[in-house]
PDB file of N, CA and C in Angstrom:
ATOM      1  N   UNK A   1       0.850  -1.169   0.000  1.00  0.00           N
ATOM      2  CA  UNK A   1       0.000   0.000   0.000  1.00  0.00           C
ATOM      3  C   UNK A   1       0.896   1.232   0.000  1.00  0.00           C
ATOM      4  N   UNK A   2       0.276   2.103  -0.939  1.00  0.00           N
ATOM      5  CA  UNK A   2       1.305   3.520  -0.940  1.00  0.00           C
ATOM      6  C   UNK A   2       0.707   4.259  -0.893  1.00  0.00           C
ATOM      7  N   UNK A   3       0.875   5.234   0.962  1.00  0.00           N
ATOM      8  CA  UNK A   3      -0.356   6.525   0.413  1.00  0.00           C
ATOM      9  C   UNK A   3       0.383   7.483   0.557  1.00  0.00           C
ATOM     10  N   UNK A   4       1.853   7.824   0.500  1.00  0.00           N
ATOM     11  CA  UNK A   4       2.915   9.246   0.443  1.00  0.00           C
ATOM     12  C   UNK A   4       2.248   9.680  -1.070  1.00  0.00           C
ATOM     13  N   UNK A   5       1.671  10.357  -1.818  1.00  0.00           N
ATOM     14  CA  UNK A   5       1.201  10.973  -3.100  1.00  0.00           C
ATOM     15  C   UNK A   5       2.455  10.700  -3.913  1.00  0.00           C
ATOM     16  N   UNK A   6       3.895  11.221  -3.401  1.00  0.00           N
ATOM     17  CA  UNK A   6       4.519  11.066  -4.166  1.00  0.00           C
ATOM     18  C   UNK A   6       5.358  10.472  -4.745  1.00  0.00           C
ATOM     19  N   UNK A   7       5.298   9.637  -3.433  1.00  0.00           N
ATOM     20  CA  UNK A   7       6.101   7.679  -3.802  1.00  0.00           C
ATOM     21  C   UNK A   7       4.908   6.629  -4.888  1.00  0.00           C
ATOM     22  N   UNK A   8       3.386   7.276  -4.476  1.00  0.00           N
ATOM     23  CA  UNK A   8       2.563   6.773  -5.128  1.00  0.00           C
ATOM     24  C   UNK A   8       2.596   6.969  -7.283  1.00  0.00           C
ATOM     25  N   UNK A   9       2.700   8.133  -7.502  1.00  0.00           N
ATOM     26  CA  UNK A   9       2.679   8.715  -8.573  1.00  0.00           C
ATOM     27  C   UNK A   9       4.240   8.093  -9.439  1.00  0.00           C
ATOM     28  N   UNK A  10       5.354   8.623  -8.635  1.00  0.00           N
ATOM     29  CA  UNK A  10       6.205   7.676  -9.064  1.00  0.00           C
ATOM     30  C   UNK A  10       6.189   6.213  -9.587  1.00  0.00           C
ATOM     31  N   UNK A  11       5.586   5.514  -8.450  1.00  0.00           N
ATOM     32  CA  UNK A  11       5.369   3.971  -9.109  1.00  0.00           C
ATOM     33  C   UNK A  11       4.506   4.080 -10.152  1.00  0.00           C
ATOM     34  N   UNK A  12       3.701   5.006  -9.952  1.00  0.00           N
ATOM     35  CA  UNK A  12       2.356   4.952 -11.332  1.00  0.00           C
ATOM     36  C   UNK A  12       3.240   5.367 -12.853  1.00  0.00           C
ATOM     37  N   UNK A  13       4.178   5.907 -12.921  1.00  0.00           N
ATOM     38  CA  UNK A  13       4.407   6.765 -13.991  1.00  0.00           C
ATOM     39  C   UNK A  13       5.735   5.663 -14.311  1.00  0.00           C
ATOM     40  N   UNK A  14       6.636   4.671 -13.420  1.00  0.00           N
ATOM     41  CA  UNK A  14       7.093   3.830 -13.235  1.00  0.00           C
ATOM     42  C   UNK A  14       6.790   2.199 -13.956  1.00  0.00           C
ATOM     43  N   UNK A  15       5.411   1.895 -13.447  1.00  0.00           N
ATOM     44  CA  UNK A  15       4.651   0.804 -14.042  1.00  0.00           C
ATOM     45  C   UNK A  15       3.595   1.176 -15.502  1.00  0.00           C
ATOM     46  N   UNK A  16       3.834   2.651 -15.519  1.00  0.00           N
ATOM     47  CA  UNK A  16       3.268   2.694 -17.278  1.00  0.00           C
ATOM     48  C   UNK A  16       4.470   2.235 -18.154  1.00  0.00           C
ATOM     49  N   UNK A  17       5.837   2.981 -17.575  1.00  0.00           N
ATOM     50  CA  UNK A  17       6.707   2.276 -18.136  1.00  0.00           C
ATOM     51  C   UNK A  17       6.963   1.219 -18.453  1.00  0.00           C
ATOM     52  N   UNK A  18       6.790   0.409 -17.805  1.00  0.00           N
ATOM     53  CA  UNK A  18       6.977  -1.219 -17.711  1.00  0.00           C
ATOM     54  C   UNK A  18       6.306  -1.534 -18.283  1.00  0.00           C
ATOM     55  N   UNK A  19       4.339  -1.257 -18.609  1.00  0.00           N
ATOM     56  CA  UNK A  19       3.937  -1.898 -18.976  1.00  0.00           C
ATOM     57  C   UNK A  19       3.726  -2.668 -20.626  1.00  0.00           C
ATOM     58  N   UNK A  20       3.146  -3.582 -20.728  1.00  0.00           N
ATOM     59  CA  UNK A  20       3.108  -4.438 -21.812  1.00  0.00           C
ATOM     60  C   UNK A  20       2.658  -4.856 -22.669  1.00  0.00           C
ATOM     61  N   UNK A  21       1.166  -4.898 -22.002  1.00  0.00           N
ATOM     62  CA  UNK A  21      -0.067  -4.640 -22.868  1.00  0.00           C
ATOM     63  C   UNK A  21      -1.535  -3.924 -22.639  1.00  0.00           C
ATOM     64  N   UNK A  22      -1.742  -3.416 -21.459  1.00  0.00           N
ATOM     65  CA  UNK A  22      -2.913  -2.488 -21.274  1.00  0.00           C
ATOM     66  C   UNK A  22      -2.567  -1.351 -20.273  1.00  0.00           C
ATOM     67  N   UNK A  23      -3.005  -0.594 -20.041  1.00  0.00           N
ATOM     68  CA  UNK A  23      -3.084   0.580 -18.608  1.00  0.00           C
ATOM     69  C   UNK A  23      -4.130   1.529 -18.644  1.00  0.00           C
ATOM     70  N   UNK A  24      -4.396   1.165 -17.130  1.00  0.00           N
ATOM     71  CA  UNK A  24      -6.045   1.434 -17.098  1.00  0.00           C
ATOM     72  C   UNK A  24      -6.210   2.845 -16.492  1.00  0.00           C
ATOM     73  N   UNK A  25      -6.052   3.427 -16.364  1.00  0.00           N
ATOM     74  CA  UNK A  25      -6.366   4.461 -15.610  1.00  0.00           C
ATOM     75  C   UNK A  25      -7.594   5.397 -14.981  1.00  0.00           C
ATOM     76  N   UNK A  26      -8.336   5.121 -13.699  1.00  0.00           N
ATOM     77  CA  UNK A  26      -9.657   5.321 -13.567  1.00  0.00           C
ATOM     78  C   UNK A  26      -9.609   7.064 -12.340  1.00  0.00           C
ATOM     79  N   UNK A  27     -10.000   7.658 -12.578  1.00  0.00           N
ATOM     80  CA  UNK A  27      -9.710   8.843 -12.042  1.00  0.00           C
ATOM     81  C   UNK A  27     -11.157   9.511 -11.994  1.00  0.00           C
ATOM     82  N   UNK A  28     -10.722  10.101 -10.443  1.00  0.00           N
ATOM     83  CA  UNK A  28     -12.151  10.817 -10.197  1.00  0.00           C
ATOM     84  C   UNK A  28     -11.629  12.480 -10.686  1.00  0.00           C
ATOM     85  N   UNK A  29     -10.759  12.958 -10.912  1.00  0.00           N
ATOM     86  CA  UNK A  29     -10.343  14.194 -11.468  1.00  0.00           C
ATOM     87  C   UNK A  29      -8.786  14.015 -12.367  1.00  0.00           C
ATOM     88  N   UNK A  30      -8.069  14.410 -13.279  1.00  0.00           N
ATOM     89  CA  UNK A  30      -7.512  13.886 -13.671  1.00  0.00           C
ATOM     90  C   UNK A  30      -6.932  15.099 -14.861  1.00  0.00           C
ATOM     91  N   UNK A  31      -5.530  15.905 -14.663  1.00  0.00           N
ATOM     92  CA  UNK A  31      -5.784  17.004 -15.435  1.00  0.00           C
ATOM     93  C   UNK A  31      -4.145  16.384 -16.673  1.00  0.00           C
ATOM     94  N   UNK A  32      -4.262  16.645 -17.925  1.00  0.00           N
ATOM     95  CA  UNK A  32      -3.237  15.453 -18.454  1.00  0.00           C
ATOM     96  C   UNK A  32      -1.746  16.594 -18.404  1.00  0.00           C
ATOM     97  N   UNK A  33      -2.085  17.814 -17.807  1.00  0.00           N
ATOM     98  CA  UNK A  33      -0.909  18.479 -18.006  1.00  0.00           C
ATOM     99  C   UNK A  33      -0.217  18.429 -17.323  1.00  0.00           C
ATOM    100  N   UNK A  34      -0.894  17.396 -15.996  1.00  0.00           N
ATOM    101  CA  UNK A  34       0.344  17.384 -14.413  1.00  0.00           C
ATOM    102  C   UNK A  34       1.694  16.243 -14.524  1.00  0.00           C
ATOM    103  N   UNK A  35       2.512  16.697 -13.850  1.00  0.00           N
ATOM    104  CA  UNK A  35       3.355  15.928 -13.815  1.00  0.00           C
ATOM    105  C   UNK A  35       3.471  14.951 -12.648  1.00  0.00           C
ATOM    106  N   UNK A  36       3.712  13.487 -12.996  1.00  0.00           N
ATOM    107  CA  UNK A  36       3.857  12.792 -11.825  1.00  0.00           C
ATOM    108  C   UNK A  36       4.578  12.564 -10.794  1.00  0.00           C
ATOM    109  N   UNK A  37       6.089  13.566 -12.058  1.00  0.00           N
ATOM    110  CA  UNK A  37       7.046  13.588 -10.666  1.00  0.00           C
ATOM    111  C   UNK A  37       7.485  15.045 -10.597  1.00  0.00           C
ATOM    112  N   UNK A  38       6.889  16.097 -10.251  1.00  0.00           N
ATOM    113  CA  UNK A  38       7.055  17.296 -10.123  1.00  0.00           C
ATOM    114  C   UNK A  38       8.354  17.359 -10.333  1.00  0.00           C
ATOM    115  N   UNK A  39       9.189  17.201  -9.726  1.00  0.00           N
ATOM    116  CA  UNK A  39      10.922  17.908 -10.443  1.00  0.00           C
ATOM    117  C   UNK A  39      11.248  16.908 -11.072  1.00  0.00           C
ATOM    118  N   UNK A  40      10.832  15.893 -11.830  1.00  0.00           N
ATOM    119  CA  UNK A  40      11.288  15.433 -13.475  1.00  0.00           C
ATOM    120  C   UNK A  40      11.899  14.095 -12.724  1.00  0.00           C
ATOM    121  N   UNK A  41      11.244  13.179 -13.439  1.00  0.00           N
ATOM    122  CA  UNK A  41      11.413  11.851 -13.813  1.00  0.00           C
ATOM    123  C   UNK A  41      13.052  11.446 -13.981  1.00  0.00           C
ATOM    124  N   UNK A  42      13.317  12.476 -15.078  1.00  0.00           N
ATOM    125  CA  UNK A  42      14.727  11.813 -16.352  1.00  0.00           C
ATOM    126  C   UNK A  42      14.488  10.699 -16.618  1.00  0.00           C
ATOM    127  N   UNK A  43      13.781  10.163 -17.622  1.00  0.00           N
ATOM    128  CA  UNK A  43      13.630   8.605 -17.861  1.00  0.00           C
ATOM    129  C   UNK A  43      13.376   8.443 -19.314  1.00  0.00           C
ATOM    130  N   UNK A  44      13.734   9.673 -19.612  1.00  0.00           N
ATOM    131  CA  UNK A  44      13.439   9.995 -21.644  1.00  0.00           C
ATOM    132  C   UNK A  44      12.353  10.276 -21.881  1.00  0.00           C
ATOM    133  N   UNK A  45      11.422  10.535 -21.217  1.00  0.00           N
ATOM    134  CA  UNK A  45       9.673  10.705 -21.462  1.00  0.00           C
ATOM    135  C   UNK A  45       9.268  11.936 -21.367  1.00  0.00           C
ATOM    136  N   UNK A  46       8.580  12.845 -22.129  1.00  0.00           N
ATOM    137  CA  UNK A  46       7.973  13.904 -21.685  1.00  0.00           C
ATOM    138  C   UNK A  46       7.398  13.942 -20.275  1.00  0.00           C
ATOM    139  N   UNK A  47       7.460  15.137 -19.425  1.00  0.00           N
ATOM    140  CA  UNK A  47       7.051  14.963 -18.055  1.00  0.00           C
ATOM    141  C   UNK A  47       5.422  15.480 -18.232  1.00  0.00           C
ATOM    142  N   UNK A  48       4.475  16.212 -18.646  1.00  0.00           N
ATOM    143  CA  UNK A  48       3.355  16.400 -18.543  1.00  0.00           C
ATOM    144  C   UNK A  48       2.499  15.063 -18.732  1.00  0.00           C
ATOM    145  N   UNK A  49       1.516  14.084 -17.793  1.00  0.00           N
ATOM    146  CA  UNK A  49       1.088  12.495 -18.122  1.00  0.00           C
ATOM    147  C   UNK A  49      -0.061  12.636 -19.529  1.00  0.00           C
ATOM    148  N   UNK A  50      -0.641  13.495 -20.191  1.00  0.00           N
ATOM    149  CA  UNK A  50      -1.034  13.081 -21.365  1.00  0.00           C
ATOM    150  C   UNK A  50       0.310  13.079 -22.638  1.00  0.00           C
ATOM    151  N   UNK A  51       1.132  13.861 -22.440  1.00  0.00           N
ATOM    152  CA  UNK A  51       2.736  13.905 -23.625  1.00  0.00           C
ATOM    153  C   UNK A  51       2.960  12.240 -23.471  1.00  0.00           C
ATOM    154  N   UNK A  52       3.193  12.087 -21.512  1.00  0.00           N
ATOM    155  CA  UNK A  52       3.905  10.640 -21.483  1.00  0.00           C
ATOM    156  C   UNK A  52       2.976   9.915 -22.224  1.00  0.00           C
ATOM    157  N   UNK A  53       2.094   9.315 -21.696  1.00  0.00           N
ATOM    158  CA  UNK A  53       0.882   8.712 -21.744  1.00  0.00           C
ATOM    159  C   UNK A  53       1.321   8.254 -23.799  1.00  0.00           C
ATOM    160  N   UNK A  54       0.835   9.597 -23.925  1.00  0.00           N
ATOM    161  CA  UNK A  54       1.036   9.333 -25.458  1.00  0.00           C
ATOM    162  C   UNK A  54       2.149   8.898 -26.340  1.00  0.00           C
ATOM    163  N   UNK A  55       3.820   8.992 -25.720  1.00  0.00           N
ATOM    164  CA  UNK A  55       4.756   8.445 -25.800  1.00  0.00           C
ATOM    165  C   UNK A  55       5.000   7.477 -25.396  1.00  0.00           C
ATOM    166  N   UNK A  56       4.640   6.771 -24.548  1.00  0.00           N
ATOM    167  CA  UNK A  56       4.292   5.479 -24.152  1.00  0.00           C
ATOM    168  C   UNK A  56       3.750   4.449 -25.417  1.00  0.00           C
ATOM    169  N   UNK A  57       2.362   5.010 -25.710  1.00  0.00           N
ATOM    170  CA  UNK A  57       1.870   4.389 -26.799  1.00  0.00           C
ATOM    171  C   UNK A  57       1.967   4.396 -27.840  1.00  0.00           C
ATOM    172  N   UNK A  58       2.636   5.061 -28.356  1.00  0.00           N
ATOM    173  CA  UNK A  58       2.864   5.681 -29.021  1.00  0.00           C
ATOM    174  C   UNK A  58       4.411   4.545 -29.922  1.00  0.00           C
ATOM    175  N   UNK A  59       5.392   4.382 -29.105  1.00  0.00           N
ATOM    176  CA  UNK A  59       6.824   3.676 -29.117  1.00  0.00           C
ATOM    177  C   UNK A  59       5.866   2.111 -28.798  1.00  0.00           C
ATOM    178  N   UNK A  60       4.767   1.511 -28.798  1.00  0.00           N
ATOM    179  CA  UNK A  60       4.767   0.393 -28.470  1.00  0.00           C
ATOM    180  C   UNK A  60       3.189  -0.083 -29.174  1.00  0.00           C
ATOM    181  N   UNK A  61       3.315  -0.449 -30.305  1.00  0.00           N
ATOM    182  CA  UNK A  61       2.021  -1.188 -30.855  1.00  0.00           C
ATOM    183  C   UNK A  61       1.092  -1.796 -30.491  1.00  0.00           C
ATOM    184  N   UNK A  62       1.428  -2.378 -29.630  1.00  0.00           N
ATOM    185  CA  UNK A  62       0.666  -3.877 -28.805  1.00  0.00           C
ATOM    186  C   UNK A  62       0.261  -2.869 -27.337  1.00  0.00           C
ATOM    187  N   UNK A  63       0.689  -1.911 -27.193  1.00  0.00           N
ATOM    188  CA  UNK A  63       0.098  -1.204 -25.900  1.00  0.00           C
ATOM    189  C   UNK A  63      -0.850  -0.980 -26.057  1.00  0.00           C
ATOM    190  N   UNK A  64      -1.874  -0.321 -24.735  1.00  0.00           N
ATOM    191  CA  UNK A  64      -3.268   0.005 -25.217  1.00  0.00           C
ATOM    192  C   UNK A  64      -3.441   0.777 -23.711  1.00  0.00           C
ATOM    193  N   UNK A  65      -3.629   2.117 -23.578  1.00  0.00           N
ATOM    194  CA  UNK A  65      -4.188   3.091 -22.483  1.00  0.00           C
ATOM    195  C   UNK A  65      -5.490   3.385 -22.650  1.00  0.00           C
ATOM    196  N   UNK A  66      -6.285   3.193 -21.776  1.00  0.00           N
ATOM    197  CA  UNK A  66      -7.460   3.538 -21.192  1.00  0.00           C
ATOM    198  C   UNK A  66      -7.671   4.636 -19.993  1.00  0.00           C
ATOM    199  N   UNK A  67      -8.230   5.536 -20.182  1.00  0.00           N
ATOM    200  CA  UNK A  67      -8.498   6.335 -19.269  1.00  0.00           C
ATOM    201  C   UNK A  67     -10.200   6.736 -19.247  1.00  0.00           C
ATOM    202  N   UNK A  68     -10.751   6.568 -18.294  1.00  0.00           N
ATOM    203  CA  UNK A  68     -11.772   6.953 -17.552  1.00  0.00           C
ATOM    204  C   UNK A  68     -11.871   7.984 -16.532  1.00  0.00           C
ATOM    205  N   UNK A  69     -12.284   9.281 -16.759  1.00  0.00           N
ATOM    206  CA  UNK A  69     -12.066  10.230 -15.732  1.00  0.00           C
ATOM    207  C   UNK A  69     -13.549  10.655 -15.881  1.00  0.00           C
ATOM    208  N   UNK A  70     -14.096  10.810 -14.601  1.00  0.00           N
ATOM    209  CA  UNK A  70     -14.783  11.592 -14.423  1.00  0.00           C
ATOM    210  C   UNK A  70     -15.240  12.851 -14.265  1.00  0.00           C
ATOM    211  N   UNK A  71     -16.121  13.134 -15.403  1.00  0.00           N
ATOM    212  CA  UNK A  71     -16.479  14.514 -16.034  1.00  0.00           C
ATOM    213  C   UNK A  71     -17.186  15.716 -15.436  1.00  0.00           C
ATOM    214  N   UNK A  72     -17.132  16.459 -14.695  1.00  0.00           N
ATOM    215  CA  UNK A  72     -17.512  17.204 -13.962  1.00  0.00           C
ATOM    216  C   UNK A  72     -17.413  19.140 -14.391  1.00  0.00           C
ATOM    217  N   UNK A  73     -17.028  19.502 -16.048  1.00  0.00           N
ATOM    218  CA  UNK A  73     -16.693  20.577 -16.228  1.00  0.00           C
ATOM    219  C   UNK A  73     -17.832  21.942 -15.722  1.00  0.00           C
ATOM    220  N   UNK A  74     -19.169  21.625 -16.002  1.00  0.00           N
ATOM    221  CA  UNK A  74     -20.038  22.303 -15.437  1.00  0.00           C
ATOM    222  C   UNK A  74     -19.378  22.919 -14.039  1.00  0.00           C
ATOM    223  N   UNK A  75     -19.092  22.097 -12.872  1.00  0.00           N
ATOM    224  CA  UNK A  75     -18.771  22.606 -11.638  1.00  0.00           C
ATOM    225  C   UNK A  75     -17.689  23.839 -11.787  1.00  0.00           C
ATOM    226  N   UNK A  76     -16.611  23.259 -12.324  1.00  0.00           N
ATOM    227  CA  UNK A  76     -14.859  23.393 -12.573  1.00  0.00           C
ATOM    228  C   UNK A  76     -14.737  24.137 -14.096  1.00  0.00           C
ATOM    229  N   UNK A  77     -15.615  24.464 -14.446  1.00  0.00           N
ATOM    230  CA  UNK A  77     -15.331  25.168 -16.005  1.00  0.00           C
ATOM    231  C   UNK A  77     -14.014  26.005 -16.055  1.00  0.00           C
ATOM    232  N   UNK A  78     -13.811  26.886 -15.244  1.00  0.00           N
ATOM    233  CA  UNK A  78     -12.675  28.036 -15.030  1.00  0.00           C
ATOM    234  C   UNK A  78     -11.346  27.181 -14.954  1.00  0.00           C
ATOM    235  N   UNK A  79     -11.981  26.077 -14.014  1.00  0.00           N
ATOM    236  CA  UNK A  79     -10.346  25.914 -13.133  1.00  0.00           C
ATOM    237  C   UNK A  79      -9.873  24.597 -13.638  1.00  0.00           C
ATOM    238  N   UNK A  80     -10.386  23.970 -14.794  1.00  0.00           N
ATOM    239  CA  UNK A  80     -10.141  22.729 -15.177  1.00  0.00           C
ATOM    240  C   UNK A  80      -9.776  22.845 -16.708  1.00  0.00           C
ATOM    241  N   UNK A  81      -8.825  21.788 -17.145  1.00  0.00           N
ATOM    242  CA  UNK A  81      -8.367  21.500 -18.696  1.00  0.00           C
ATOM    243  C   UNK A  81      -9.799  21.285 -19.293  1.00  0.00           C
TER     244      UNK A  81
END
């Protein structure tokens, strides 16, 4: 179990790396311009998670990202991507 945010995000941005053939990503807010490791990864990847995200899949055919975020812009119009 990992609940430090930022040991958490690390492994997350860590095991997209790794992964092989799917990544699921289910999010109750979810903005693609944040970074997972605020002062930079270095791991060759764009640091904003929709750039990674998309470089990820991007370098790997057989990958496949899923994201599910829940949509809420009505509330958050101003303050949200």
């Amino acid at each position: 179990m990992l609940v430090d945010a930022q040991i958490y995000f690390r492994a997350v941005r860590e095991a997209t790396r790794q992964a092989k053939r799917c990544i699921f990503i289910l999010s109750w807010d979810i903005d693609s311009r944040i970074w997972l490791v605020p002062e930079g990864a270095v791991d060759g990847y764009p640091e904003p998670l929709g750039d990674f995200l998309h470089a990820i899949v991007a370098g790997r055919r057989e990958l496949h990202a899923y994201v599910l975020n829940w949509d809420f812009t009505l509330l958050y119009a101003m303050e949200r991507e």
